[in-house]
Protein backbone atom coordinates (compact mmCIF):
# COMPACT_ATOMS: atom_id res chain seq x y z
CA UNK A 1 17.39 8.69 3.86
CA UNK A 2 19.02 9.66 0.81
CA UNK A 3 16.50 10.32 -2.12
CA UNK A 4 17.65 9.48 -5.51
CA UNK A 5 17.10 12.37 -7.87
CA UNK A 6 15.76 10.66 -10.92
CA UNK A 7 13.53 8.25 -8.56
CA UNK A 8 11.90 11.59 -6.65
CA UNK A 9 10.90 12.82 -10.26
CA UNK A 10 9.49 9.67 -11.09
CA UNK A 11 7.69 9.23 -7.84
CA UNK A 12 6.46 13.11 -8.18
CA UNK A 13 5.29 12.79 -11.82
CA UNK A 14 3.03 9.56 -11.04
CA UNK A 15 2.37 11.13 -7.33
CA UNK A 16 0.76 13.87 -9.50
CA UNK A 17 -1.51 11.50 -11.67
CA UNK A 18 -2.87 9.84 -8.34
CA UNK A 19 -3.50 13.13 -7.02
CA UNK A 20 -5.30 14.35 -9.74
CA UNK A 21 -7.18 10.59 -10.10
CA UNK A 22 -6.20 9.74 -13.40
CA UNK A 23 -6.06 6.29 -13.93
CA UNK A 24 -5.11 6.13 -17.26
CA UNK A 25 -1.99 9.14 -16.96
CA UNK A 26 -1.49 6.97 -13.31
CA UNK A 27 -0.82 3.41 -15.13
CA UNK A 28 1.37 4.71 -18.15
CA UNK A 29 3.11 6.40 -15.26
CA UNK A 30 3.52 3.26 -13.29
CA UNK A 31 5.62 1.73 -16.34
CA UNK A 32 8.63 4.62 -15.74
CA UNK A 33 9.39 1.55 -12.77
CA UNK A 34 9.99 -1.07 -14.90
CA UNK A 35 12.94 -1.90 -12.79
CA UNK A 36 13.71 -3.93 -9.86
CA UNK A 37 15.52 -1.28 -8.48
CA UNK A 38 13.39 1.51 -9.09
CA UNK A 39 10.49 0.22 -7.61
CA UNK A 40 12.55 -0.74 -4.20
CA UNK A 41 13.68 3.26 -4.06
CA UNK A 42 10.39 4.52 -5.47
CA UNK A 43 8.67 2.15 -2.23
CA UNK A 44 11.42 3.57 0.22
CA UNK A 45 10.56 7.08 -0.56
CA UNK A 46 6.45 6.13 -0.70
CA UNK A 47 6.67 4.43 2.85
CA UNK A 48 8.83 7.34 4.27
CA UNK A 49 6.03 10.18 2.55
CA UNK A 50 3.14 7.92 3.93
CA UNK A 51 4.52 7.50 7.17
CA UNK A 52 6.00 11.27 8.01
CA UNK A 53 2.27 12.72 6.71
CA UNK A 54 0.79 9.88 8.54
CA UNK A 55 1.83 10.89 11.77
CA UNK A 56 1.50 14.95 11.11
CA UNK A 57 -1.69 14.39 10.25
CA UNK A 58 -2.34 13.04 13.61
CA UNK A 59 -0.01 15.16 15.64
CA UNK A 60 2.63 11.75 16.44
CA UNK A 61 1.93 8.30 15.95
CA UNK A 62 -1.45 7.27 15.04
CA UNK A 63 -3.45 4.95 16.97
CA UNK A 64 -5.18 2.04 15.98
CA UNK A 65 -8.74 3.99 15.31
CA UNK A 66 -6.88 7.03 13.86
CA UNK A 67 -4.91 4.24 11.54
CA UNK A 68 -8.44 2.80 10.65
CA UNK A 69 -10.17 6.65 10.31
CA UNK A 70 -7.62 7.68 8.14
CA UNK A 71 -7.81 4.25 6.14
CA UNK A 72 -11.52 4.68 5.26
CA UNK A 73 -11.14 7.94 4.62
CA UNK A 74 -8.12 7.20 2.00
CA UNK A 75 -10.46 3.97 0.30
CA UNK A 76 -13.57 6.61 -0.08
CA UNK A 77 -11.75 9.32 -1.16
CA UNK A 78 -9.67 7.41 -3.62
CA UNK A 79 -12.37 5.09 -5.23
CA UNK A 80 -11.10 5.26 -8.61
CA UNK A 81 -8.70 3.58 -7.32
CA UNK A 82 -8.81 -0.40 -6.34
CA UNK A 83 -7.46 0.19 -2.91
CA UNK A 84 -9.97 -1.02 -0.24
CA UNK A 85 -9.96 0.13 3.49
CA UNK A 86 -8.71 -2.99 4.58
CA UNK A 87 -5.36 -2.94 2.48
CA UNK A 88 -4.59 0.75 3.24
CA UNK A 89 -5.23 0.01 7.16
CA UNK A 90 -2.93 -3.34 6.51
CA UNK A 91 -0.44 -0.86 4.24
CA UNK A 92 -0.28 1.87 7.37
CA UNK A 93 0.31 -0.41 10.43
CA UNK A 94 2.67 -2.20 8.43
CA UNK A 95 4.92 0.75 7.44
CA UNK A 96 4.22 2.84 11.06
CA UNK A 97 5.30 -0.56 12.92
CA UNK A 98 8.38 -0.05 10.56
CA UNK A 99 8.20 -3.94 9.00
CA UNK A 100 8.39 -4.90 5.93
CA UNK A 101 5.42 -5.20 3.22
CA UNK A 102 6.13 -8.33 1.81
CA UNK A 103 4.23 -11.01 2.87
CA UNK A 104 1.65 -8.94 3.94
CA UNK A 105 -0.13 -7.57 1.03
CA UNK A 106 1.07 -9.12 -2.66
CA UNK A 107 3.88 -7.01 -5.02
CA UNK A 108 2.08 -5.64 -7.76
CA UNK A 109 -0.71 -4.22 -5.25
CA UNK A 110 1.45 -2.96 -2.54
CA UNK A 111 3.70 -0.58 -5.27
CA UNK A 112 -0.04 0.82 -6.47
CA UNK A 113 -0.98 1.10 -3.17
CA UNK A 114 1.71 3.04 -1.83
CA UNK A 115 1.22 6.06 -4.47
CA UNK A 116 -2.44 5.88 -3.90
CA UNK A 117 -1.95 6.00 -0.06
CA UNK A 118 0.86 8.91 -0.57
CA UNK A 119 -1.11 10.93 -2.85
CA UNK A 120 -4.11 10.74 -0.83
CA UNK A 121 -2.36 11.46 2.20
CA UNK A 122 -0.64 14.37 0.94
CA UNK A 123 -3.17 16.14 -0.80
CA UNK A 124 -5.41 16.20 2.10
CA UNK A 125 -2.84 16.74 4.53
CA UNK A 126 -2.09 19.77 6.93
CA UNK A 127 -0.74 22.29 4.54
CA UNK A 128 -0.52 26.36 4.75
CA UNK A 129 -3.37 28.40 3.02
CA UNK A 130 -2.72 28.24 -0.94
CA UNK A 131 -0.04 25.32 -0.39
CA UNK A 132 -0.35 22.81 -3.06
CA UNK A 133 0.25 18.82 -2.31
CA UNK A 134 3.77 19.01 -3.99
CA UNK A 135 4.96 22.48 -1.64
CA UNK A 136 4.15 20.06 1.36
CA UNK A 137 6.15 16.81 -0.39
CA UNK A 138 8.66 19.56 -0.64
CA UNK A 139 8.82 19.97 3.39
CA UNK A 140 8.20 16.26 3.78
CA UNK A 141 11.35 15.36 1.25
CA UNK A 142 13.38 18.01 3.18
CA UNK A 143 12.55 16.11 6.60
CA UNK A 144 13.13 12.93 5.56
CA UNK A 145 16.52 13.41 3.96
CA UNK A 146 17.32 15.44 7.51
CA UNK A 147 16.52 12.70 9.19
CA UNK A 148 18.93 10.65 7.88
């Protein structure tokens, strides 16, 4: 995947809002997407981040209970947020099955969820001693666009 330059600074500056559970900073940053397509690169990106620390979290792909573990652990560690357990287990099987998340949890939600999920994912993912969440979405960035 190709990652749009002025999309990954978007993404990173309201990634860091979420991070640092913000709510305020993390909705003014949510209006930089004010586009259509924006949002669909800025959800391309999300999904890929989610899924790649998803599944080096839990050394390949996650099983059911890890999917659910890692779901409640996102919804209780992120309760400033509105995300529930049940929409970020429903947001990771979706995007580790690889299907789409339309029709399966509504627009506005899913683009809140998915920096929620990311930023939750990546600041308590496996990282080196003294790495910082953005060093890792460094390495995770680099793999994705290698994958491609």
């Amino acid at each position: 995947m190709k990652i749009d330059e002025r999309v990954e600074q978007l993404v990173r500056d309201t990634l860091h809002w979420a991070v640092k559970r913000q709510p305020v900073e993390f909705d003014e940053a949510l209006k930089g997407f004010s586009d259509v397509s924006t949002r669909r690169s800025a959800m391309e990106l999300l999904v890929a981040i989610s899924a790649f620390v998803a599944v080096d979290m839990c050394g390949g792909k996650p099983s059911p209970r890890q999917i659910q573990e890692l779901a409640t652990e996102v919804a209780e560690a992120e309760s400033w947020s509105s995300a529930t357990a049940q929409e970020v287990e429903a947001f990771l099987n979706t995007i580790l099955a690889g299907r789409p998340l339309s029709g399966v949890l509504p627009a506005g939600s899913a683009v809140i969820l998915a920096f929620v999920v990311a930023a939750s994912l990546l600041s308590s993912g496996p990282k080196s001693e003294g790495e910082w969440w953005f060093n890792y979405l460094d390495k995770v960035e680099a793999a994705i666009e290698a994958a491609a």
